[in-house]
C-alpha atoms as a PDB file:
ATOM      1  CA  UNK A   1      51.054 136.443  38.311  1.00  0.00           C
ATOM      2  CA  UNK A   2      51.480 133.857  35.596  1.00  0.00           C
ATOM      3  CA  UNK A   3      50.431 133.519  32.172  1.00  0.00           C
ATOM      4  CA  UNK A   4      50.990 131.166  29.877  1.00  0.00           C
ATOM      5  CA  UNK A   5      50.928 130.704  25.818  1.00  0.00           C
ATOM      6  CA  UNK A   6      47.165 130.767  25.833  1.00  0.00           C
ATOM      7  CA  UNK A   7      46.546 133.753  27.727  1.00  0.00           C
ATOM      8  CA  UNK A   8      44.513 136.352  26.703  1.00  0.00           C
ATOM      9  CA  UNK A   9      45.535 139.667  26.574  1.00  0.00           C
ATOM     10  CA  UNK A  10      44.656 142.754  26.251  1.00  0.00           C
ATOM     11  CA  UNK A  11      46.340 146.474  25.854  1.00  0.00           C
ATOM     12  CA  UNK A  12      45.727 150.022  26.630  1.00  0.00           C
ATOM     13  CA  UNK A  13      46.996 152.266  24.341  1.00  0.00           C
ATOM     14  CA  UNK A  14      48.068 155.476  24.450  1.00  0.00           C
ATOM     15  CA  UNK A  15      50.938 158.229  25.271  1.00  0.00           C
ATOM     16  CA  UNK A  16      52.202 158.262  27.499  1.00  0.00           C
ATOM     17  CA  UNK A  17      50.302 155.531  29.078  1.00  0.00           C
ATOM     18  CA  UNK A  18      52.304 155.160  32.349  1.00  0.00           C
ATOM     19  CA  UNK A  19      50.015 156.865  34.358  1.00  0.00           C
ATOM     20  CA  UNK A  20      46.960 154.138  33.645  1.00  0.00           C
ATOM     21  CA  UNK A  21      46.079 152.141  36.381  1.00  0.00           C
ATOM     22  CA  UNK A  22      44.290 149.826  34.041  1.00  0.00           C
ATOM     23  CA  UNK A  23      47.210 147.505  33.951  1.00  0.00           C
ATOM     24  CA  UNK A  24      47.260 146.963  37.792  1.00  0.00           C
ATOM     25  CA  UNK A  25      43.376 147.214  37.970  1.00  0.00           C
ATOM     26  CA  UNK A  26      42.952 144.292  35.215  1.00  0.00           C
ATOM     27  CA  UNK A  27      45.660 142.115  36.947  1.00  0.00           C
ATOM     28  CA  UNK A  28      44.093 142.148  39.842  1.00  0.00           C
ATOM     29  CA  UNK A  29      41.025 140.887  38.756  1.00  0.00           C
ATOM     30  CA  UNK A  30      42.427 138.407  36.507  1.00  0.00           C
ATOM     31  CA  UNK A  31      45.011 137.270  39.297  1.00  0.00           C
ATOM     32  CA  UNK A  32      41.543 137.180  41.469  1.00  0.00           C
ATOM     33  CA  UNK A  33      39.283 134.805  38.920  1.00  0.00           C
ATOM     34  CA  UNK A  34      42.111 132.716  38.290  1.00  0.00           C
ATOM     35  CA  UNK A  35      42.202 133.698  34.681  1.00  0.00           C
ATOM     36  CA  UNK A  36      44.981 133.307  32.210  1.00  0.00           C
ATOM     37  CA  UNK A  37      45.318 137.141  30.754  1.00  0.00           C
ATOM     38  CA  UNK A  38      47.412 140.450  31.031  1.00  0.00           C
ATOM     39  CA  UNK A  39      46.313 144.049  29.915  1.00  0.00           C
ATOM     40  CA  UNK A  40      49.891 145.553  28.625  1.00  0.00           C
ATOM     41  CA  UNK A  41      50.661 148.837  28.626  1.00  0.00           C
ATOM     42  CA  UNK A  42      51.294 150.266  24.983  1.00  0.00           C
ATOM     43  CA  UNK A  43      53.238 153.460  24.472  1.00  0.00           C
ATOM     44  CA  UNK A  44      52.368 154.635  21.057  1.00  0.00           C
ATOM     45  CA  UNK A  45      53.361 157.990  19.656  1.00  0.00           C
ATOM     46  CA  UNK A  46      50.613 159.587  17.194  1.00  0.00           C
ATOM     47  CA  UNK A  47      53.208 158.602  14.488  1.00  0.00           C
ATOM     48  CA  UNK A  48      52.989 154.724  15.361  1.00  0.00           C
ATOM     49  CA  UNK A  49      49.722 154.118  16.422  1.00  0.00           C
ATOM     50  CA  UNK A  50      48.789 152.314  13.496  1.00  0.00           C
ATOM     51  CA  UNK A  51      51.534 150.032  13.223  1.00  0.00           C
ATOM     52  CA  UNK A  52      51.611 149.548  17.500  1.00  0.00           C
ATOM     53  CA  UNK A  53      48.003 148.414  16.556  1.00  0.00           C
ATOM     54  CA  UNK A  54      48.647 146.310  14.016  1.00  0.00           C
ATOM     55  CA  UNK A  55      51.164 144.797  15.930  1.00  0.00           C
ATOM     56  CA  UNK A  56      49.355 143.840  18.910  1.00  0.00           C
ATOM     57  CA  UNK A  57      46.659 142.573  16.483  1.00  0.00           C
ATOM     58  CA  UNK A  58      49.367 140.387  14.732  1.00  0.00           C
ATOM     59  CA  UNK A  59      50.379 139.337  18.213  1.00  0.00           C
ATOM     60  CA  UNK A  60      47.350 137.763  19.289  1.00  0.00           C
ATOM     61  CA  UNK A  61      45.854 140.658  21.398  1.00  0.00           C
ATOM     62  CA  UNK A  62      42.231 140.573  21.522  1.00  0.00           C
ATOM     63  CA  UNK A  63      41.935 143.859  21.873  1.00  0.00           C
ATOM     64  CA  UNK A  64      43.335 147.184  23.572  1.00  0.00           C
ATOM     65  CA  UNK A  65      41.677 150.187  25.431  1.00  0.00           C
ATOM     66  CA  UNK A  66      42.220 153.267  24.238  1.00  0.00           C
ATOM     67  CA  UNK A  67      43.592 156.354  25.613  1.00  0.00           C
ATOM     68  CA  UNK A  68      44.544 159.979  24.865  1.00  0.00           C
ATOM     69  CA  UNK A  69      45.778 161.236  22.349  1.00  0.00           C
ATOM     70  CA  UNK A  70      44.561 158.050  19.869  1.00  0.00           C
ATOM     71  CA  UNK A  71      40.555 157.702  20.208  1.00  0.00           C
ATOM     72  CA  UNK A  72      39.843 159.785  16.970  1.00  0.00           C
ATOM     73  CA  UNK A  73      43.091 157.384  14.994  1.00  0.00           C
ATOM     74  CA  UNK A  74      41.230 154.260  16.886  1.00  0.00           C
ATOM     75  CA  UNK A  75      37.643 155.307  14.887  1.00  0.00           C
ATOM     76  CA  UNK A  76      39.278 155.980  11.921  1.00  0.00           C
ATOM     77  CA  UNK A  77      41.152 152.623  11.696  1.00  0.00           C
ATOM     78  CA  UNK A  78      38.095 150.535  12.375  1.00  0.00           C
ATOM     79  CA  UNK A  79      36.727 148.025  10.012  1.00  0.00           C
ATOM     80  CA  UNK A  80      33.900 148.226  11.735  1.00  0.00           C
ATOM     81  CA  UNK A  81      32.018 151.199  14.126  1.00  0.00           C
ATOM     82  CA  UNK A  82      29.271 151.010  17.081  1.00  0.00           C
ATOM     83  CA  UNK A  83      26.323 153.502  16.962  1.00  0.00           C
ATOM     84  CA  UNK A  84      28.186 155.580  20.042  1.00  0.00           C
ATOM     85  CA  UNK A  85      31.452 155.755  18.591  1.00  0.00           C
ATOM     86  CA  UNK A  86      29.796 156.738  15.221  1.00  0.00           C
ATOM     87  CA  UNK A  87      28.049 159.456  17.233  1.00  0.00           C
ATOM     88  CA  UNK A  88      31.127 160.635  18.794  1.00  0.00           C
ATOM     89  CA  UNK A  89      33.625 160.230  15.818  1.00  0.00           C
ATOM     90  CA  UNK A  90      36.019 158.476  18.780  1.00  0.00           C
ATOM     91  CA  UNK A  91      36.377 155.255  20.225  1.00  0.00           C
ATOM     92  CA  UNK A  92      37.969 154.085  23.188  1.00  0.00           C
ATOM     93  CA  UNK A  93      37.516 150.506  22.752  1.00  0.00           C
ATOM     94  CA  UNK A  94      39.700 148.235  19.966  1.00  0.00           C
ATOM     95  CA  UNK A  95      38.321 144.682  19.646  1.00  0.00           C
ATOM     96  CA  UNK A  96      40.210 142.314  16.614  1.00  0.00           C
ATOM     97  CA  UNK A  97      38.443 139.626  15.133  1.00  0.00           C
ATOM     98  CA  UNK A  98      41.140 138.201  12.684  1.00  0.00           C
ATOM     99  CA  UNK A  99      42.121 141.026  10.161  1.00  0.00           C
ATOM    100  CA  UNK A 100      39.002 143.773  11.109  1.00  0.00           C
ATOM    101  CA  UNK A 101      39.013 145.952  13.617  1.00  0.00           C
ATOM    102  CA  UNK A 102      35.792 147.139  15.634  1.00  0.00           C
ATOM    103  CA  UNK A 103      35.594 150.146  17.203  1.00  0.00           C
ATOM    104  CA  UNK A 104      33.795 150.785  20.148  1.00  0.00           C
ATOM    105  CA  UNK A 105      33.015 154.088  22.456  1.00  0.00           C
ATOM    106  CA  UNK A 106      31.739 152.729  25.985  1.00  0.00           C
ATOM    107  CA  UNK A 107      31.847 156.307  27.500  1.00  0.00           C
ATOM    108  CA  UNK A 108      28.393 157.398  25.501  1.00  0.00           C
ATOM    109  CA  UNK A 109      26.648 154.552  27.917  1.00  0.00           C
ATOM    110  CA  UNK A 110      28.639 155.790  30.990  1.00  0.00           C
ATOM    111  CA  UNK A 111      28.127 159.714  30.142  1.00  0.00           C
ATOM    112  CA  UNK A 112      23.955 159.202  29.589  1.00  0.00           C
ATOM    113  CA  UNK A 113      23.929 157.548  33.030  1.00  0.00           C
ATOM    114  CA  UNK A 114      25.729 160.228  34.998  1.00  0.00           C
ATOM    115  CA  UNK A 115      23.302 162.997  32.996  1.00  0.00           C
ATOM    116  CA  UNK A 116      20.263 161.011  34.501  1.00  0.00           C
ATOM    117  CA  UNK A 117      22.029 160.722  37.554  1.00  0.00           C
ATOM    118  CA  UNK A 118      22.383 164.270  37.308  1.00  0.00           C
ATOM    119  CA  UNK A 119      18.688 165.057  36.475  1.00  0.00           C
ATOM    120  CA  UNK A 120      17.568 162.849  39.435  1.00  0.00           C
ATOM    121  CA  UNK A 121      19.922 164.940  41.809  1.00  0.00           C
ATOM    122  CA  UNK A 122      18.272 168.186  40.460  1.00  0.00           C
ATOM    123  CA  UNK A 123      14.625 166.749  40.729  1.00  0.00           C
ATOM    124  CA  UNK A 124      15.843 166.153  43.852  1.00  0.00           C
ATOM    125  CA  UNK A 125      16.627 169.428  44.864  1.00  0.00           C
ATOM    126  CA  UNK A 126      13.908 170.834  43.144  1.00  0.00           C
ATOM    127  CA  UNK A 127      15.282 172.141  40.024  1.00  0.00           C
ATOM    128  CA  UNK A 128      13.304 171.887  36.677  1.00  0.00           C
ATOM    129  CA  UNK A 129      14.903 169.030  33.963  1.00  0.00           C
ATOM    130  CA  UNK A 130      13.948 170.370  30.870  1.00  0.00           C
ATOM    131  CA  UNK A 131      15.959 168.093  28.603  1.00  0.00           C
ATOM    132  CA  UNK A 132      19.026 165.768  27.699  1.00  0.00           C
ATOM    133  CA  UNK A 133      20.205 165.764  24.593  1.00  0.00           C
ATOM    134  CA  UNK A 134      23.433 163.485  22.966  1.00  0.00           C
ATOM    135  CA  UNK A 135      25.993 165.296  21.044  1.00  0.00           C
ATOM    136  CA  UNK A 136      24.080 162.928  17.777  1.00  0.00           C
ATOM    137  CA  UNK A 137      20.348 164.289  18.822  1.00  0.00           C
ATOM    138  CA  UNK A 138      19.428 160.649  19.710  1.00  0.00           C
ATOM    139  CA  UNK A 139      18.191 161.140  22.474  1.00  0.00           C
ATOM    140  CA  UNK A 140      15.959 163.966  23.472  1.00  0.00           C
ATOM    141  CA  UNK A 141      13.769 164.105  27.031  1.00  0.00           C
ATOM    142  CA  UNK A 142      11.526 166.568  27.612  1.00  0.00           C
ATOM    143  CA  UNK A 143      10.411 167.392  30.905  1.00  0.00           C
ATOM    144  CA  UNK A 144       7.536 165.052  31.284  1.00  0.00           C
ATOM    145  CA  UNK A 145      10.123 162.346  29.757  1.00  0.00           C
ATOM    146  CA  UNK A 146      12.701 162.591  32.575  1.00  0.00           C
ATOM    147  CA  UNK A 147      10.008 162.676  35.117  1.00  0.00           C
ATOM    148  CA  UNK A 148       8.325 159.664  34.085  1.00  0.00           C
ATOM    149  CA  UNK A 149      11.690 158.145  32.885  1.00  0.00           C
ATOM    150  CA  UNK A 150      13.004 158.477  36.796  1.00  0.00           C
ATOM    151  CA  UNK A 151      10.049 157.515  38.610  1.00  0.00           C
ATOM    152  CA  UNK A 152       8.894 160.910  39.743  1.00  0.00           C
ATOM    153  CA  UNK A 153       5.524 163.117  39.105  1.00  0.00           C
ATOM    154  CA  UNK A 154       5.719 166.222  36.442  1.00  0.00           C
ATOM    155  CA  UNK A 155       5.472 169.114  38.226  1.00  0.00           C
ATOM    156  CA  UNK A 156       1.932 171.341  37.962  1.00  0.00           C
ATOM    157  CA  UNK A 157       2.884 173.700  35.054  1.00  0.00           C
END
């Protein structure tokens, strides 16, 4: 792998952070599309976090994934906050633009698909849904909801 003075990088952040396969994982697929980036790993004790951050902002980083134990100090250095990492008080996603700081939580998405993955296996196997509620009460399904939301017919009551 190569980079050179334009690449763009990218960090994950966290401590320890040597178990994260994110490094290896991005470089492959930047290797494979030919494109000029690196995800670095970032030890950061609770203690430095903010100026680890800051530093990699400084840097040129345009961002940095975010690990255990620093999601709650990633939301509460943000500039700026998406609806799921407002709903979660976390985020797990850094992204600099300049000086601010966004912060973004992209497990909410990932954790509302495996719960109506979930509710499809137990329609499956002929459970009852009843509902699915977010942590934030955004999103409430009743039983008719998840039926019709999957695709399947609400059971005779």
């Amino acid at each position: 792998m190569s980079i050179s003075g334009k690449a763009k990088l990218a960090g994950i952040i966290g401590w320890p952070v040597t178990h994260s396969l994110s490094p290896v994982l991005h470089g492959h697929w930047l290797a494979e599309y030919g494109i000029d980036g690196a995800m670095v790993p970032l030890a950061a004790q609770r203690e430095d976090f903010a100026a680890v951050i800051d530093g990699a902002r400084r840097a040129g980083f345009n961002g940095v994934n975010v690990t255990v134990p620093h999601k709650e100090a990633a939301f509460a250095i943000a500039h700026q906050v998406d609806d799921a990492a407002n709903a979660a008080g976390a985020a797990n996603l850094l992204v600099f633009h300049g000086r601010e700081i966004e912060a973004r939580n992209t497990a909410v998405e990932k954790l509302k698909s495996a719960a109506l993955d979930r509710a499809r296996h137990m329609l499956r196997m002929g459970f009852v849904v009843y509902e699915i509620r977010e942590p934030s009460g955004s999103l409430f399904l009743d039983e008719a909801a998840i039926h019709k939301q999957l695709g399947a017919s609400t059971p005779a009551s």
